[in-house]
N, C-alpha and C. Protein backbone atom coordinates (compact mmCIF):
# COMPACT_ATOMS: atom_id res chain seq x y z
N UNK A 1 -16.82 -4.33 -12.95
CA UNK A 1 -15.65 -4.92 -12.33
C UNK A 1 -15.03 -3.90 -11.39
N UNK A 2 -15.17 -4.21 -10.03
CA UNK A 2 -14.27 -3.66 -9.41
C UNK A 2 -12.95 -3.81 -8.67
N UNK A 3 -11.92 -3.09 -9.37
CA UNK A 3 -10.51 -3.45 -8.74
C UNK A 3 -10.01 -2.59 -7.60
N UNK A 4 -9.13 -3.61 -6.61
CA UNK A 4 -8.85 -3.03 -5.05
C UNK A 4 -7.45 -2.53 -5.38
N UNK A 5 -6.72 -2.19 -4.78
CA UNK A 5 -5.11 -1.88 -4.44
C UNK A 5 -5.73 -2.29 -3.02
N UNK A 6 -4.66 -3.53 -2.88
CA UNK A 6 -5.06 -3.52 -1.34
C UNK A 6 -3.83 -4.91 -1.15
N UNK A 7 -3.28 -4.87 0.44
CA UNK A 7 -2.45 -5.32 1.00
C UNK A 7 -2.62 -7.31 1.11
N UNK A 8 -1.69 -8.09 0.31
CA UNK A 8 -2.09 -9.23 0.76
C UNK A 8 -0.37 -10.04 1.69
N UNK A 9 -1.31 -10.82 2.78
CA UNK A 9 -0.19 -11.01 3.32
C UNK A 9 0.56 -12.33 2.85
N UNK A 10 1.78 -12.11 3.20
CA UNK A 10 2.96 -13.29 2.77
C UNK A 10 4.27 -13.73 3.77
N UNK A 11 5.07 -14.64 3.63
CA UNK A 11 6.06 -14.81 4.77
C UNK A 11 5.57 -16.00 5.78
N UNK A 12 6.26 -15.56 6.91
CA UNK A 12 6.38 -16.73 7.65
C UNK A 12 5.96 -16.56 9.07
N UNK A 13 5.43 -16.89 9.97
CA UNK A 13 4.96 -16.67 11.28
C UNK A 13 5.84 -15.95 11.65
N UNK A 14 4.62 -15.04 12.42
CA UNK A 14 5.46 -13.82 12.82
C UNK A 14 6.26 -12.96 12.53
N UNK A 15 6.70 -13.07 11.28
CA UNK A 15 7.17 -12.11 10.01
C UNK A 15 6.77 -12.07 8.89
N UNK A 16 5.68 -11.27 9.08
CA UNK A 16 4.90 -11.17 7.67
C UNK A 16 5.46 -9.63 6.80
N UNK A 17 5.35 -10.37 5.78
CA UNK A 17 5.71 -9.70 4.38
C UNK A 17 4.49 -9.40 3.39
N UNK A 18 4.61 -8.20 3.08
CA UNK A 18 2.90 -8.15 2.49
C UNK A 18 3.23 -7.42 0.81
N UNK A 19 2.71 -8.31 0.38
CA UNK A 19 2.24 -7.71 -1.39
C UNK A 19 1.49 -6.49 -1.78
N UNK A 20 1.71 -5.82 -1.83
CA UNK A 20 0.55 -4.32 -2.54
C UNK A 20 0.30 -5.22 -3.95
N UNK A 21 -1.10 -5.47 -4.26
CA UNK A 21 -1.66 -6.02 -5.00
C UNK A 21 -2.70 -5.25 -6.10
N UNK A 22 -2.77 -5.13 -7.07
CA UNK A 22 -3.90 -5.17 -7.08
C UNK A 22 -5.01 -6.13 -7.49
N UNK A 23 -6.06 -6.70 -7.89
CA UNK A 23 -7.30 -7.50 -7.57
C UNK A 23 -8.32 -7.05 -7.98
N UNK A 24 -9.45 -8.08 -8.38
CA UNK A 24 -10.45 -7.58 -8.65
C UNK A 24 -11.28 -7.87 -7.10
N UNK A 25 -12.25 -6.92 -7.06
CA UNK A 25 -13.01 -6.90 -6.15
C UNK A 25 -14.28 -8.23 -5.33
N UNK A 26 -14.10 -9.19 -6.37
CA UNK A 26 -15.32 -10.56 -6.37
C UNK A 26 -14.37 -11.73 -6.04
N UNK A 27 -12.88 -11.16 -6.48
CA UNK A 27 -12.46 -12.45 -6.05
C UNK A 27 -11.78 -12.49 -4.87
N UNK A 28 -11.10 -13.51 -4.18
CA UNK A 28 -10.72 -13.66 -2.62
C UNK A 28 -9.20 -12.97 -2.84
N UNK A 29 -9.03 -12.86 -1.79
CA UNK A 29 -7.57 -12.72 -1.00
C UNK A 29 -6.40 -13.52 -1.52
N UNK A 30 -7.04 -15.18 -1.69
CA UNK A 30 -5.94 -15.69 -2.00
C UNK A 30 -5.89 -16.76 -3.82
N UNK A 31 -7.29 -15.68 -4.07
CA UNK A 31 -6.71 -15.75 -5.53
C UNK A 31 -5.83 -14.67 -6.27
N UNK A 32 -5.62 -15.22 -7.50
CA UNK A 32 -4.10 -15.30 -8.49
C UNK A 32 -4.23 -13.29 -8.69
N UNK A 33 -3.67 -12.35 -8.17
CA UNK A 33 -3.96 -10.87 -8.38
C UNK A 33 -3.82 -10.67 -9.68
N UNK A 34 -4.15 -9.11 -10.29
CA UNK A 34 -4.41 -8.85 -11.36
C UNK A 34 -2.72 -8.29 -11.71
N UNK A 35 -2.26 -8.05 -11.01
CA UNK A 35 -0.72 -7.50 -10.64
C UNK A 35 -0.63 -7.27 -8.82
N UNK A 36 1.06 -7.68 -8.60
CA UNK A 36 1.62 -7.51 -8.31
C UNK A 36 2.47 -5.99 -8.24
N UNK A 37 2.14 -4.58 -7.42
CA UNK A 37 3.30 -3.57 -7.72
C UNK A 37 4.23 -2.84 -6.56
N UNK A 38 4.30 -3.79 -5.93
CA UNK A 38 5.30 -3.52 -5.00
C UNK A 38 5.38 -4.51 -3.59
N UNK A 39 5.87 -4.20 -2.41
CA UNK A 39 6.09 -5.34 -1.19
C UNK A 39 6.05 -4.48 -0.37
N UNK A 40 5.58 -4.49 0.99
CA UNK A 40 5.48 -4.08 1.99
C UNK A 40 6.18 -5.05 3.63
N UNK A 41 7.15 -3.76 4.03
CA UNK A 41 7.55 -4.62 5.42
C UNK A 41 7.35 -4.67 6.35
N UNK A 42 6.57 -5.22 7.27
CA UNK A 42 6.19 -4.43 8.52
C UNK A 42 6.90 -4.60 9.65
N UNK A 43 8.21 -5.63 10.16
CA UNK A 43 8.86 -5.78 10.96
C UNK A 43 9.81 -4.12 10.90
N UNK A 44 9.93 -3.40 11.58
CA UNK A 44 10.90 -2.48 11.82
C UNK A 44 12.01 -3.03 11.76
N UNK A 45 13.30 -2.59 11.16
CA UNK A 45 14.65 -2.60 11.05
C UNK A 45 15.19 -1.28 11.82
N UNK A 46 16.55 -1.62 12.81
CA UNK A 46 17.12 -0.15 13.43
C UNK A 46 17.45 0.53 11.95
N UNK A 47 17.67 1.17 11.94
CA UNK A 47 18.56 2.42 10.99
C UNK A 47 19.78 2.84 10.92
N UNK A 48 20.58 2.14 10.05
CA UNK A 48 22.40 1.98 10.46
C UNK A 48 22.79 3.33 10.71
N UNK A 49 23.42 4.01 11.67
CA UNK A 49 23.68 4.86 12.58
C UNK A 49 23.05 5.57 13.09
N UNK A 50 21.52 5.21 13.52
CA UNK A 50 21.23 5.70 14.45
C UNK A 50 20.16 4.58 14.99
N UNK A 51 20.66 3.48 16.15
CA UNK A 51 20.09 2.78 16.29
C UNK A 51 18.49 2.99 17.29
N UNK A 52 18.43 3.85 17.27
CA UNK A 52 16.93 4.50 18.51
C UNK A 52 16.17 4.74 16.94
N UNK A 53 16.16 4.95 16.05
CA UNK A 53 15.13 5.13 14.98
C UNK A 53 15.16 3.83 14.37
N UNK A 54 13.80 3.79 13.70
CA UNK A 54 13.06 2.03 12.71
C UNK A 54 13.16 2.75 11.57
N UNK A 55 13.13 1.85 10.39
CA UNK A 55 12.91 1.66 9.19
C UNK A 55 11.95 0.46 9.36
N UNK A 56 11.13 0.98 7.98
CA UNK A 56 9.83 -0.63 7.90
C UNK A 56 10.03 -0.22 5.89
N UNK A 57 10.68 -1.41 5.41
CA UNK A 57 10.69 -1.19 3.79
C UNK A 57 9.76 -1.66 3.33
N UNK A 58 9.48 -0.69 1.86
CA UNK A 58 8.16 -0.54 0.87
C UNK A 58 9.04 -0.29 -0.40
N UNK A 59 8.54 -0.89 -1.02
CA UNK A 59 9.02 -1.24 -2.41
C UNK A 59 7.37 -1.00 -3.46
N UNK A 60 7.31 0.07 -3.68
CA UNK A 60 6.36 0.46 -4.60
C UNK A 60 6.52 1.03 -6.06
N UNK A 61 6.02 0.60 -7.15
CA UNK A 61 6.57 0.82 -8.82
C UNK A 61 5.07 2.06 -8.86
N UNK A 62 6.31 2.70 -8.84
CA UNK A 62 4.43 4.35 -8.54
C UNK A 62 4.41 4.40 -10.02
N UNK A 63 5.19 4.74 -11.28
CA UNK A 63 4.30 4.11 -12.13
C UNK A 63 3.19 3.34 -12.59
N UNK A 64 2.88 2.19 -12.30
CA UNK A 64 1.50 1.45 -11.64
C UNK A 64 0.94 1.51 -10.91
N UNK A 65 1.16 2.63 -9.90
CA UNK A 65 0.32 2.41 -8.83
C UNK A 65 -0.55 3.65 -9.62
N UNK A 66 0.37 4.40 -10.27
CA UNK A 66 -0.44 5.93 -10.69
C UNK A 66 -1.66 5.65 -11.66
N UNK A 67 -0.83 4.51 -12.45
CA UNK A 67 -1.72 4.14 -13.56
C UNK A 67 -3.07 3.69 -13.04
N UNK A 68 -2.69 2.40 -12.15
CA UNK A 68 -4.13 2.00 -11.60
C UNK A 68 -5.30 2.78 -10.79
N UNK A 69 -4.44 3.56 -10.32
CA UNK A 69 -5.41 5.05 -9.59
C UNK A 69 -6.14 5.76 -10.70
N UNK A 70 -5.19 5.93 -11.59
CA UNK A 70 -5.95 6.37 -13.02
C UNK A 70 -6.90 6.24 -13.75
N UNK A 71 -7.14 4.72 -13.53
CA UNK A 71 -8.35 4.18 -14.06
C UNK A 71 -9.45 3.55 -13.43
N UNK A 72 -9.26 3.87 -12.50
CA UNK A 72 -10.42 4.35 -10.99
C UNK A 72 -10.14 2.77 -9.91
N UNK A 73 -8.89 2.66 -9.63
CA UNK A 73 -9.10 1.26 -8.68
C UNK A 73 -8.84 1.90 -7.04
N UNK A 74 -9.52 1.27 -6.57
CA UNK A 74 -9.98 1.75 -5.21
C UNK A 74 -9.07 1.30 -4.26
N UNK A 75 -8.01 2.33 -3.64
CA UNK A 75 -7.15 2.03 -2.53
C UNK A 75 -7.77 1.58 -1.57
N UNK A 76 -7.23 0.71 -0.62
CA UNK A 76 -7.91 0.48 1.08
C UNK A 76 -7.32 0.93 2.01
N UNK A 77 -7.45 1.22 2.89
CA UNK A 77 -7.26 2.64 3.82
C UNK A 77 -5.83 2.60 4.49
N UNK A 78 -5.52 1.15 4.54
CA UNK A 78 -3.69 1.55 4.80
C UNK A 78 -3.12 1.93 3.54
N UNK A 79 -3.48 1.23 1.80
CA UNK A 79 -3.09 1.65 0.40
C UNK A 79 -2.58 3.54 0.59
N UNK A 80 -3.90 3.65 1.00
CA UNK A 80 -4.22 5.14 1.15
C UNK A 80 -3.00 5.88 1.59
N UNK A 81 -2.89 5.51 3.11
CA UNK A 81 -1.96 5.76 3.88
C UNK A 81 -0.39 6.13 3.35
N UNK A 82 -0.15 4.33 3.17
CA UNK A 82 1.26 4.51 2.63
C UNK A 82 1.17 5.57 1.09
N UNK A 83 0.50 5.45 0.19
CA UNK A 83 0.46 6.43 -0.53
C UNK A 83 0.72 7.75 -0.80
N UNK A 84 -0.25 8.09 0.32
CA UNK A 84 0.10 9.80 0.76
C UNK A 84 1.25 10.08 1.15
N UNK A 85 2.12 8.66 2.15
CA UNK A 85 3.38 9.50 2.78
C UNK A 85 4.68 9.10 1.30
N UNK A 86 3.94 8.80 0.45
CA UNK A 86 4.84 8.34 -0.41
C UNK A 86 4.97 9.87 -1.70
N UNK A 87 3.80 10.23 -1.55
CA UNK A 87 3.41 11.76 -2.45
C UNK A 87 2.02 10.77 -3.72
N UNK A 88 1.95 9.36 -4.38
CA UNK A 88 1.35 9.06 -4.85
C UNK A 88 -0.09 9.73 -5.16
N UNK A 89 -0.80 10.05 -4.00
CA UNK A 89 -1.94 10.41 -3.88
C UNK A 89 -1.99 11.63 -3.15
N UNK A 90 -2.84 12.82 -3.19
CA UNK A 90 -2.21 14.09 -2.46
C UNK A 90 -3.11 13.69 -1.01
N UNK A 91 -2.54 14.41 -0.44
CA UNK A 91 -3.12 14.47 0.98
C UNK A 91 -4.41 15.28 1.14
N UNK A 92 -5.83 15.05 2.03
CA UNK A 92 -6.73 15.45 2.15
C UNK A 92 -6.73 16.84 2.52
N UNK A 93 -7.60 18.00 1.80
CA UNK A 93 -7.51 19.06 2.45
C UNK A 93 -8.74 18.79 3.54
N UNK A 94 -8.10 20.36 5.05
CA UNK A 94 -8.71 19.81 5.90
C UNK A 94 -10.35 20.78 5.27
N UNK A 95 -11.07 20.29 6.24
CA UNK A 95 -12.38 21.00 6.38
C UNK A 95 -13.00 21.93 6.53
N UNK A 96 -13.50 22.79 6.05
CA UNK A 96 -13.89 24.28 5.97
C UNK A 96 -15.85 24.19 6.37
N UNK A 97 -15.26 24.61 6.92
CA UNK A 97 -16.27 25.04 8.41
C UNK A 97 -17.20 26.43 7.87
N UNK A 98 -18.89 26.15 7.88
CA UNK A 98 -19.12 27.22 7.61
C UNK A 98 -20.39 27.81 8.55
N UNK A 99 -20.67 29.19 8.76
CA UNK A 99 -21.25 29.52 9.89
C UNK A 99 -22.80 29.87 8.79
């Protein structure tokens, strides 16, 4: 069995709202997830006093997200993303180069 952490979308034209899910790997997109652990926003909001900067809200229960990482479920490459800037997952060291 393989389980995803991976983004499903929700909302309404042109403002989509997205689920951090996780899922098993055989079944679709828009079957019933294995959990639900957090929401993702992707419309930018200004930032109350300083309107030249966005906010985009994420609502993640890193408790579960840690757990499910724990027991080997496979982020997908935006999962990844928001993760790292979240501290969830550490960031890649770079590459060591050898002569």
């Amino acid at each position: 069995m393989g389980v995803r952490i991976r983004l499903v979308r929700m909302g309404l034209k042109r403002n989509p709202i997205y689920n951090i899910t996780v899922s098993d790997n055989k079944r679709g997109l828009n079957k019933k997830p294995i959990e639900v652990i957090g929401t993702y926003d992707a419309h930018s909001k200004p930032l109350p006093g300083a309107p030249d900067k966005k906010l985009k809200e994420v609502h993640i229960d890193f408790e579960r997200a840690r757990y499910w990482l724990g027991v080997g479920a496979q982020p997908s490459d935006t999962i990844c993303s928001l993760f790292r800037k979240f501290g969830i997952m550490p960031k890649p060291s770079p590459p060591t180069h050898k002569k």
